[in-house]
Protein backbone atom coordinates (compact mmCIF):
# COMPACT_ATOMS: atom_id res chain seq x y z
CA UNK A 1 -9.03 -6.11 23.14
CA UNK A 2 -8.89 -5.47 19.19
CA UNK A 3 -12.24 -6.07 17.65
CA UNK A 4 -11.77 -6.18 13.84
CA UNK A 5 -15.63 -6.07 13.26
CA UNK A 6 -15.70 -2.91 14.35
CA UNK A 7 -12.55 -1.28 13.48
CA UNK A 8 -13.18 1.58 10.93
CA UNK A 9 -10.11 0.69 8.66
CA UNK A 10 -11.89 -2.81 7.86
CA UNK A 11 -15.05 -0.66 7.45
CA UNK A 12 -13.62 1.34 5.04
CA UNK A 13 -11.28 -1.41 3.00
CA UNK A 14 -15.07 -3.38 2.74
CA UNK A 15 -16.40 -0.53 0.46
CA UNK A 16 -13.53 -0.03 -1.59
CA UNK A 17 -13.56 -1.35 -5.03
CA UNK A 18 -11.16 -5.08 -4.92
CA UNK A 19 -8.70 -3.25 -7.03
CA UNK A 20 -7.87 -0.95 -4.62
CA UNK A 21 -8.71 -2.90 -1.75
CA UNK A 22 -5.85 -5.28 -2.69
CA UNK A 23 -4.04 -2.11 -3.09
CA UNK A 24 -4.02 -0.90 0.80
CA UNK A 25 -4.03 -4.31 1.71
CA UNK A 26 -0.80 -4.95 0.07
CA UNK A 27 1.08 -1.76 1.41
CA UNK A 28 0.58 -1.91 4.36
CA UNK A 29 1.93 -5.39 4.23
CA UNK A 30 5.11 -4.04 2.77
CA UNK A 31 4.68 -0.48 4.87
CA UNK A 32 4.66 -2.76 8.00
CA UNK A 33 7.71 -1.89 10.46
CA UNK A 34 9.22 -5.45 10.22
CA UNK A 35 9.19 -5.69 6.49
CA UNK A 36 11.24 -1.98 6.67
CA UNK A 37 13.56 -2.75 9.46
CA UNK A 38 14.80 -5.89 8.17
CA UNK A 39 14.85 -4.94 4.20
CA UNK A 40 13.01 -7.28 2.60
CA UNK A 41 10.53 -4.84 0.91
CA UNK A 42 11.78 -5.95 -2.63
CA UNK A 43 11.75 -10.02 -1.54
CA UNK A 44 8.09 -9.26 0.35
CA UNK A 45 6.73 -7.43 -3.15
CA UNK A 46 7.58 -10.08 -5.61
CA UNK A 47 5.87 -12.73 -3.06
CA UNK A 48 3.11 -11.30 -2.62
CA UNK A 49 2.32 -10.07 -5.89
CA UNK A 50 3.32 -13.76 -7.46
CA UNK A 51 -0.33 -14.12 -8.97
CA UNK A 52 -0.83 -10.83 -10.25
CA UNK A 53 -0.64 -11.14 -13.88
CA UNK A 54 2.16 -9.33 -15.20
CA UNK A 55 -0.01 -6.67 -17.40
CA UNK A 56 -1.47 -5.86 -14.11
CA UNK A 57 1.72 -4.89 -12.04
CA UNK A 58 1.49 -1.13 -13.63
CA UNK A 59 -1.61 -0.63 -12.72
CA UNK A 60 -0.53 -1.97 -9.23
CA UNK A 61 2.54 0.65 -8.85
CA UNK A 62 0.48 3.39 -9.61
CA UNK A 63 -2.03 2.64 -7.04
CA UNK A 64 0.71 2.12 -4.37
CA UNK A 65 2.77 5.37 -5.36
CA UNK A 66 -1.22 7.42 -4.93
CA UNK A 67 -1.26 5.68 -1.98
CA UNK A 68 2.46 6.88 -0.81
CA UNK A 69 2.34 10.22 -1.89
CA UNK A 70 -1.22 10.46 -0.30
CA UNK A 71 0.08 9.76 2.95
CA UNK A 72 3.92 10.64 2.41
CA UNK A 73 3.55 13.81 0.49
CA UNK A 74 6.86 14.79 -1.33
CA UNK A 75 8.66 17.60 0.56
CA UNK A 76 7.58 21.03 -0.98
CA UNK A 77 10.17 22.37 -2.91
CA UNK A 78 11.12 26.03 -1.59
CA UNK A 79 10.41 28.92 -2.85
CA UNK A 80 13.43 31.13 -4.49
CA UNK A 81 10.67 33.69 -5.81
């Protein structure tokens, strides 16, 4: 049985700052395997980011894309040296 008071991803979301908190929180609500399988990544983004202001949405992307590249690294390019 899955106890969320002691599950060390809740841990760590509780000392992030709310910023970035909201952050993880919202990819891996669009990361999730249903949201992917079924498309509706771009549908799933606009509704859940409906009351983020829209001079905040920037600042939003580029804490998703750290987040992405953090744990999907771009492939290394190779080198021709």
């Amino acid at each position: 049985m899955f106890d969320c008071d002691t599950c060390p991803v809740r841990q760590a979301l509780d000392g992030l700052r709310p910023e970035n908190e909201q952050a993880w929180r919202l990819f891996h609500r669009l990361g999730s395997r249903f949201v992917v399988d079924f498309g509706v990544g771009a549908e799933a983004f606009k509704r859940l980011t409906a009351d983020v202001p829209d001079d905040e949405v920037p600042d939003l992307l580029q804490r998703l894309a750290l987040i992405y590249d953090g744990l999907y690294p771009p492939p290394k390019m190779p080198d021709h040296g």
